[in-house]
C-alpha atoms as a PDB file:
ATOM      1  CA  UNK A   1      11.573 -16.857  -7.460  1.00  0.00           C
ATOM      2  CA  UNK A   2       9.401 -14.295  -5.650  1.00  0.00           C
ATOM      3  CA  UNK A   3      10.259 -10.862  -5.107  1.00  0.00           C
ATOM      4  CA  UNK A   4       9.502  -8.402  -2.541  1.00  0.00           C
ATOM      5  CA  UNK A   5       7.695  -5.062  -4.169  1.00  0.00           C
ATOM      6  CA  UNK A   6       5.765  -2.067  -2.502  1.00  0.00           C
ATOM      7  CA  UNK A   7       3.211  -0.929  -5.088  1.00  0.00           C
ATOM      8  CA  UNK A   8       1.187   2.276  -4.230  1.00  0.00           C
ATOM      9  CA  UNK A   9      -1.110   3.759  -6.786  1.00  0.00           C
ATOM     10  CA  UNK A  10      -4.247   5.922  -6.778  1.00  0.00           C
ATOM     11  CA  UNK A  11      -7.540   5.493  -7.750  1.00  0.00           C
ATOM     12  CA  UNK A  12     -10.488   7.575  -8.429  1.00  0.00           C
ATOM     13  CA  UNK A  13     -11.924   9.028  -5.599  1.00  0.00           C
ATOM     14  CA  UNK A  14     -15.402   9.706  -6.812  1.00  0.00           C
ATOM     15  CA  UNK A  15     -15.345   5.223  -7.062  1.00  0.00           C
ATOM     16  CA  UNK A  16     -18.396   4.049  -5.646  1.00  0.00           C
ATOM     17  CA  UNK A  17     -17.221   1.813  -2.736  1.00  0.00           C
ATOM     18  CA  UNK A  18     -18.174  -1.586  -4.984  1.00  0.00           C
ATOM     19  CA  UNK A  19     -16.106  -0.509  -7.893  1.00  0.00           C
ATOM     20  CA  UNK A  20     -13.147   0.641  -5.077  1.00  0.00           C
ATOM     21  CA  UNK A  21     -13.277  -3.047  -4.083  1.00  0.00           C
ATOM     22  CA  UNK A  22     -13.562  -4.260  -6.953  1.00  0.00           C
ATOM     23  CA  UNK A  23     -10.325  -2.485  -8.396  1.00  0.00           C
ATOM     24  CA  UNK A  24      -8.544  -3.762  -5.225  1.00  0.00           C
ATOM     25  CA  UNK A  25      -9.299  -7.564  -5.744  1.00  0.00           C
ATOM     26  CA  UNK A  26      -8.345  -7.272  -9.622  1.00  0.00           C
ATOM     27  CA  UNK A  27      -4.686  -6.470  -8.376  1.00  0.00           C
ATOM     28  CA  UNK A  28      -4.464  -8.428  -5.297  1.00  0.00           C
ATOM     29  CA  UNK A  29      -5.671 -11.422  -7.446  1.00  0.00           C
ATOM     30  CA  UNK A  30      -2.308 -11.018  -9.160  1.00  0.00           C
ATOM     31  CA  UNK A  31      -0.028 -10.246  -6.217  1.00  0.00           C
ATOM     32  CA  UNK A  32      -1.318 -13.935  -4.697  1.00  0.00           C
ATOM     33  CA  UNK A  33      -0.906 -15.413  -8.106  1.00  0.00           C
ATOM     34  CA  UNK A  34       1.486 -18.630  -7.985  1.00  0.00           C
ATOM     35  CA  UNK A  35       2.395 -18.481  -4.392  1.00  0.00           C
ATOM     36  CA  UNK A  36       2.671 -14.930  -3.920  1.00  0.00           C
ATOM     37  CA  UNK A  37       1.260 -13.374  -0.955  1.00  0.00           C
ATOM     38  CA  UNK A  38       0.377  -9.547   0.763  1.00  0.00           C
ATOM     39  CA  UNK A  39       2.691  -8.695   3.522  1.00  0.00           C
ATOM     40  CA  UNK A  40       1.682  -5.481   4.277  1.00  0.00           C
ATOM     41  CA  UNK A  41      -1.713  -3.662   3.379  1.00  0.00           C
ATOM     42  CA  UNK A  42      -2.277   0.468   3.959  1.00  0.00           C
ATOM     43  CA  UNK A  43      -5.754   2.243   3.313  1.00  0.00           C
ATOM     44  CA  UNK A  44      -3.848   5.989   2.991  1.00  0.00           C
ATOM     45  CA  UNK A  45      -8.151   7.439   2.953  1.00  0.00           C
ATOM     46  CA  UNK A  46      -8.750  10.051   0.172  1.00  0.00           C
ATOM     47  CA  UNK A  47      -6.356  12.806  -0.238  1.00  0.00           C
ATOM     48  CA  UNK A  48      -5.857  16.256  -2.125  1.00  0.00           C
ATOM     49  CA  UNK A  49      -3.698  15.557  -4.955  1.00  0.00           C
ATOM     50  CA  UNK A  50      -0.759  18.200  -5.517  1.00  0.00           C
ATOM     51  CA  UNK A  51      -2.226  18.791  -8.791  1.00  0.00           C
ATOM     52  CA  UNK A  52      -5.346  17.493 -10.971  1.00  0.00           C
ATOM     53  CA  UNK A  53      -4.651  13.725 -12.676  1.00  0.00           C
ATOM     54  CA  UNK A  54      -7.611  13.312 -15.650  1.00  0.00           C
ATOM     55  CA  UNK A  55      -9.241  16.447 -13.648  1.00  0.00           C
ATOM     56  CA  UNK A  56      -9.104  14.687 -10.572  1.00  0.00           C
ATOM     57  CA  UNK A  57      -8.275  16.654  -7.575  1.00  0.00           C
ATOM     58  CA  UNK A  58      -8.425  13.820  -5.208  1.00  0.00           C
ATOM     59  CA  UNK A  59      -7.555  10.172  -5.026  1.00  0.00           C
ATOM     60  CA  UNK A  60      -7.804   7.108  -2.521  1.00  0.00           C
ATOM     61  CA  UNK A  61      -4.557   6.415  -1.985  1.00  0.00           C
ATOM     62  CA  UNK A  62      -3.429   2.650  -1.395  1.00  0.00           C
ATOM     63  CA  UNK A  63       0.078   0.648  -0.299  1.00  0.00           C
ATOM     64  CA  UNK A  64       0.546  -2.686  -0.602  1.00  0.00           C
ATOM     65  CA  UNK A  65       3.723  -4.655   0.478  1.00  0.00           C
ATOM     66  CA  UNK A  66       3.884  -7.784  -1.287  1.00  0.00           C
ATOM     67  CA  UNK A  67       6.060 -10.783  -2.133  1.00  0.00           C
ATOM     68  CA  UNK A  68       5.539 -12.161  -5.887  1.00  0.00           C
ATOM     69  CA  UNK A  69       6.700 -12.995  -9.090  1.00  0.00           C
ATOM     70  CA  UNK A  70       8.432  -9.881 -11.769  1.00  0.00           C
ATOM     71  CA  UNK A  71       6.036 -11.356 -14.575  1.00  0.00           C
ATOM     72  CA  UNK A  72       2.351 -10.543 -12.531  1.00  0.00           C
ATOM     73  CA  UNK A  73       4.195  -7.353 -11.314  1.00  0.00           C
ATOM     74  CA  UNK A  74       4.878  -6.633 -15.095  1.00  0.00           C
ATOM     75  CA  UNK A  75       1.196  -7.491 -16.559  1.00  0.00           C
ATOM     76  CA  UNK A  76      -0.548  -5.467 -13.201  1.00  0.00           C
ATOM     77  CA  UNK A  77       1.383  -2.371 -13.996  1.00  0.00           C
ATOM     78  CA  UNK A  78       0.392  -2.984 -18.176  1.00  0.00           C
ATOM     79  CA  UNK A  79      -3.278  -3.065 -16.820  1.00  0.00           C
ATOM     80  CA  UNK A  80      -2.932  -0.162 -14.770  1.00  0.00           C
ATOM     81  CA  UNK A  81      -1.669   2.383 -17.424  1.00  0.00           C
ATOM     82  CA  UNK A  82      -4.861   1.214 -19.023  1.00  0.00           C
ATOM     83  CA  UNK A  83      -6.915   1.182 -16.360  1.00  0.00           C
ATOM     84  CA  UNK A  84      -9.233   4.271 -16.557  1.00  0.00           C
ATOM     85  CA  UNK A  85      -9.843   4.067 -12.555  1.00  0.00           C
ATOM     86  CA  UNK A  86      -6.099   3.984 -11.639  1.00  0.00           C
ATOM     87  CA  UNK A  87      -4.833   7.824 -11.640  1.00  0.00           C
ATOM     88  CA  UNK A  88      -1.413   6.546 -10.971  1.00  0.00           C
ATOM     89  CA  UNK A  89       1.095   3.594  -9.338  1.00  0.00           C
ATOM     90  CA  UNK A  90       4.591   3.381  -8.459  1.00  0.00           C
ATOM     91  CA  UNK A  91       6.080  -0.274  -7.713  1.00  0.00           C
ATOM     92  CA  UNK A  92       9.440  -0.008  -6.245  1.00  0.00           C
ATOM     93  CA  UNK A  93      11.590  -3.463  -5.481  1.00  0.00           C
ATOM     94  CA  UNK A  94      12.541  -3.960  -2.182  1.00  0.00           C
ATOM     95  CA  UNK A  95      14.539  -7.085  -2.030  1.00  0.00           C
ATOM     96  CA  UNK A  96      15.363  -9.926  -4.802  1.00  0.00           C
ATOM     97  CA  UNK A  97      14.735 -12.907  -2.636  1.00  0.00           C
ATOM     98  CA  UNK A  98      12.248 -12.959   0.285  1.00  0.00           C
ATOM     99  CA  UNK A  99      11.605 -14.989   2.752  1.00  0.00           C
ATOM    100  CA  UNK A 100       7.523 -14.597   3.390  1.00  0.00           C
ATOM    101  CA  UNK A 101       7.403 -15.607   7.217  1.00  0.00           C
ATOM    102  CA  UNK A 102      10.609 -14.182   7.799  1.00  0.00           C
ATOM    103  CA  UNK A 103       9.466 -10.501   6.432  1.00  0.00           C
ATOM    104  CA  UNK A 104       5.947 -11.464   8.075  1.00  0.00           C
ATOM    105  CA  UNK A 105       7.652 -11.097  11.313  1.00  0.00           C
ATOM    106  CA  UNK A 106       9.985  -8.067  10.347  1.00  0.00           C
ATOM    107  CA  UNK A 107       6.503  -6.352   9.439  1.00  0.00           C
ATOM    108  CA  UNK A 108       4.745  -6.926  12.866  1.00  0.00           C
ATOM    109  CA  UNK A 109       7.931  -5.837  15.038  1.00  0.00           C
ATOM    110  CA  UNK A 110       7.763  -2.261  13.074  1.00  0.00           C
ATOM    111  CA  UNK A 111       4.164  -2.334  13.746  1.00  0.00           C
ATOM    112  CA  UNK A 112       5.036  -3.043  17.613  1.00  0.00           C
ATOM    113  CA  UNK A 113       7.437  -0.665  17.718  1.00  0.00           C
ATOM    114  CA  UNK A 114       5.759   1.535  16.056  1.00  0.00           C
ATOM    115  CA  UNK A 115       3.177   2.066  18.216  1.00  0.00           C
ATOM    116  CA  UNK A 116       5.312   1.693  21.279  1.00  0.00           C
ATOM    117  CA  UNK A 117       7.146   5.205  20.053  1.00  0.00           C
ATOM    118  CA  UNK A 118       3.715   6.870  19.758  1.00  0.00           C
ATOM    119  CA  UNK A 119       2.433   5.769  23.127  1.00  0.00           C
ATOM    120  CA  UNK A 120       5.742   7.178  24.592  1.00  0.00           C
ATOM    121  CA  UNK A 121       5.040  10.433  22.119  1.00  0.00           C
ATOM    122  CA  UNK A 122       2.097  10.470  24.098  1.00  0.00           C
ATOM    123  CA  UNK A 123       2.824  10.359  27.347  1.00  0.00           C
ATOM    124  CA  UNK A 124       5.547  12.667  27.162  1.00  0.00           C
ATOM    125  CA  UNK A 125       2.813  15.200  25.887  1.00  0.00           C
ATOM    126  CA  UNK A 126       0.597  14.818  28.442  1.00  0.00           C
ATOM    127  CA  UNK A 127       3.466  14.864  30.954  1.00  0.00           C
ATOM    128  CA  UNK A 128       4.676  18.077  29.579  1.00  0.00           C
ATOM    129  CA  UNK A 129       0.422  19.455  29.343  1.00  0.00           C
ATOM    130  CA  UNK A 130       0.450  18.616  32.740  1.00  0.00           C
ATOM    131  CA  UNK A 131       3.595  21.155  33.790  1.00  0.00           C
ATOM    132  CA  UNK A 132       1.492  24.275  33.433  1.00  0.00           C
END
Protein backbone atom coordinates (compact mmCIF):
# COMPACT_ATOMS: atom_id res chain seq x y z
CA UNK A 1 0.00 0.00 0.00
CA UNK A 2 1.65 3.34 -0.81
CA UNK A 3 2.01 6.08 1.46
CA UNK A 4 2.15 9.70 1.12
CA UNK A 5 5.65 11.21 2.72
CA UNK A 6 7.36 14.74 2.38
CA UNK A 7 11.10 14.10 2.69
CA UNK A 8 13.39 17.24 2.82
CA UNK A 9 17.05 16.83 3.49
CA UNK A 10 20.24 18.77 2.72
CA UNK A 11 23.09 18.19 0.84
CA UNK A 12 26.47 19.58 0.49
CA UNK A 13 26.60 22.74 -1.00
CA UNK A 14 30.14 22.81 -2.23
CA UNK A 15 28.53 19.41 -4.68
CA UNK A 16 29.64 19.90 -8.03
CA UNK A 17 26.35 20.13 -10.02
CA UNK A 18 26.98 16.26 -11.49
CA UNK A 19 27.37 14.80 -8.08
CA UNK A 20 24.07 17.20 -6.92
CA UNK A 21 22.24 15.24 -9.64
CA UNK A 22 23.52 12.44 -9.09
CA UNK A 23 22.52 12.34 -5.26
CA UNK A 24 18.99 13.37 -6.44
CA UNK A 25 18.40 10.37 -8.88
CA UNK A 26 19.86 7.82 -6.16
CA UNK A 27 16.73 8.81 -3.96
CA UNK A 28 14.18 9.47 -6.49
CA UNK A 29 15.10 5.99 -7.93
CA UNK A 30 13.62 4.71 -4.68
CA UNK A 31 10.62 7.00 -4.24
CA UNK A 32 9.39 5.54 -7.97
CA UNK A 33 10.33 2.10 -6.86
CA UNK A 34 7.24 -0.42 -7.25
CA UNK A 35 4.69 2.03 -8.38
CA UNK A 36 5.58 4.88 -6.37
CA UNK A 37 5.66 8.19 -7.85
CA UNK A 38 6.86 12.23 -7.06
CA UNK A 39 3.96 14.45 -6.45
CA UNK A 40 5.54 17.40 -5.61
CA UNK A 41 9.28 18.51 -6.29
CA UNK A 42 10.97 21.94 -4.54
CA UNK A 43 14.61 23.20 -5.42
CA UNK A 44 14.76 25.45 -1.86
CA UNK A 45 18.59 26.98 -3.77
CA UNK A 46 21.51 27.04 -1.25
CA UNK A 47 20.97 28.45 2.10
CA UNK A 48 22.90 29.59 5.37
CA UNK A 49 22.51 26.89 7.76
CA UNK A 50 21.59 28.06 11.47
CA UNK A 51 24.67 26.42 12.50
CA UNK A 52 27.70 24.37 10.83
CA UNK A 53 26.65 20.41 9.94
CA UNK A 54 30.32 18.44 9.28
CA UNK A 55 31.67 22.26 9.06
CA UNK A 56 29.26 23.08 6.59
CA UNK A 57 27.79 26.44 6.76
CA UNK A 58 25.56 26.04 3.84
CA UNK A 59 23.43 23.43 2.19
CA UNK A 60 21.12 22.96 -1.00
CA UNK A 61 18.11 22.44 0.42
CA UNK A 62 15.52 20.00 -1.34
CA UNK A 63 11.52 18.88 -0.80
CA UNK A 64 10.06 16.22 -2.28
CA UNK A 65 6.34 15.16 -1.92
CA UNK A 66 5.97 11.68 -2.75
CA UNK A 67 3.64 8.68 -2.68
CA UNK A 68 5.51 5.18 -1.94
CA UNK A 69 6.02 2.25 -0.07
CA UNK A 70 7.32 2.46 4.19
CA UNK A 71 10.07 -0.23 3.19
CA UNK A 72 12.07 2.19 0.27
CA UNK A 73 11.24 5.10 2.70
CA UNK A 74 13.01 2.95 5.45
CA UNK A 75 16.25 1.77 3.31
CA UNK A 76 16.55 5.74 1.69
CA UNK A 77 16.69 7.19 5.13
CA UNK A 78 19.43 4.01 6.22
CA UNK A 79 21.45 5.32 3.14
CA UNK A 80 21.20 8.77 4.02
CA UNK A 81 22.62 8.64 7.64
CA UNK A 82 25.45 7.09 5.71
CA UNK A 83 25.57 9.13 3.04
CA UNK A 84 28.60 11.50 3.44
CA UNK A 85 26.85 14.16 0.93
CA UNK A 86 23.50 14.28 2.83
CA UNK A 87 24.00 16.89 5.88
CA UNK A 88 20.57 16.02 7.00
CA UNK A 89 16.68 14.71 6.08
CA UNK A 90 13.49 14.73 7.77
CA UNK A 91 10.58 12.43 6.23
CA UNK A 92 7.36 13.22 7.81
CA UNK A 93 4.01 11.00 6.80
CA UNK A 94 1.35 12.78 5.48
CA UNK A 95 -1.43 10.39 4.87
CA UNK A 96 -1.65 6.35 5.13
CA UNK A 97 -3.46 5.76 1.92
CA UNK A 98 -3.16 8.02 -1.17
CA UNK A 99 -4.76 8.32 -3.99
CA UNK A 100 -1.86 9.53 -6.71
CA UNK A 101 -4.19 11.43 -9.28
CA UNK A 102 -6.39 12.47 -6.69
CA UNK A 103 -3.40 14.32 -4.60
CA UNK A 104 -1.97 15.17 -8.24
CA UNK A 105 -4.85 17.45 -8.55
CA UNK A 106 -4.95 18.69 -4.81
CA UNK A 107 -1.18 19.72 -5.60
CA UNK A 108 -1.90 21.86 -8.77
CA UNK A 109 -5.05 23.75 -7.17
CA UNK A 110 -2.52 25.00 -4.22
CA UNK A 111 -0.18 25.84 -6.92
CA UNK A 112 -3.17 27.87 -8.70
CA UNK A 113 -4.14 29.36 -5.83
CA UNK A 114 -1.15 30.01 -4.80
CA UNK A 115 -0.15 32.18 -7.23
CA UNK A 116 -3.54 33.75 -7.60
CA UNK A 117 -2.94 35.22 -3.77
CA UNK A 118 0.44 36.63 -4.86
CA UNK A 119 -0.80 38.29 -8.01
CA UNK A 120 -3.55 39.91 -5.79
CA UNK A 121 -0.47 40.65 -3.12
CA UNK A 122 0.72 42.38 -5.98
CA UNK A 123 -1.60 44.43 -7.20
CA UNK A 124 -2.69 45.64 -4.01
CA UNK A 125 1.02 46.93 -3.66
CA UNK A 126 1.19 48.66 -6.58
CA UNK A 127 -2.30 50.07 -5.97
CA UNK A 128 -1.26 51.30 -2.64
CA UNK A 129 2.60 52.64 -4.45
CA UNK A 130 0.45 54.35 -6.62
CA UNK A 131 -1.52 56.52 -3.65
CA UNK A 132 1.44 58.78 -3.01
Amino acid sequence: MLREYEMTFITRSDLPEADFNGVLAKYEKYMTADGGEILKKEAWGSRKLAFPINKQHRGNFMVYDFAGLASHLTEMERLMRIDENVLRYLSVLINKQVDIEKRKDEIVKEAVAAKEREAAAREAAEELGGRD
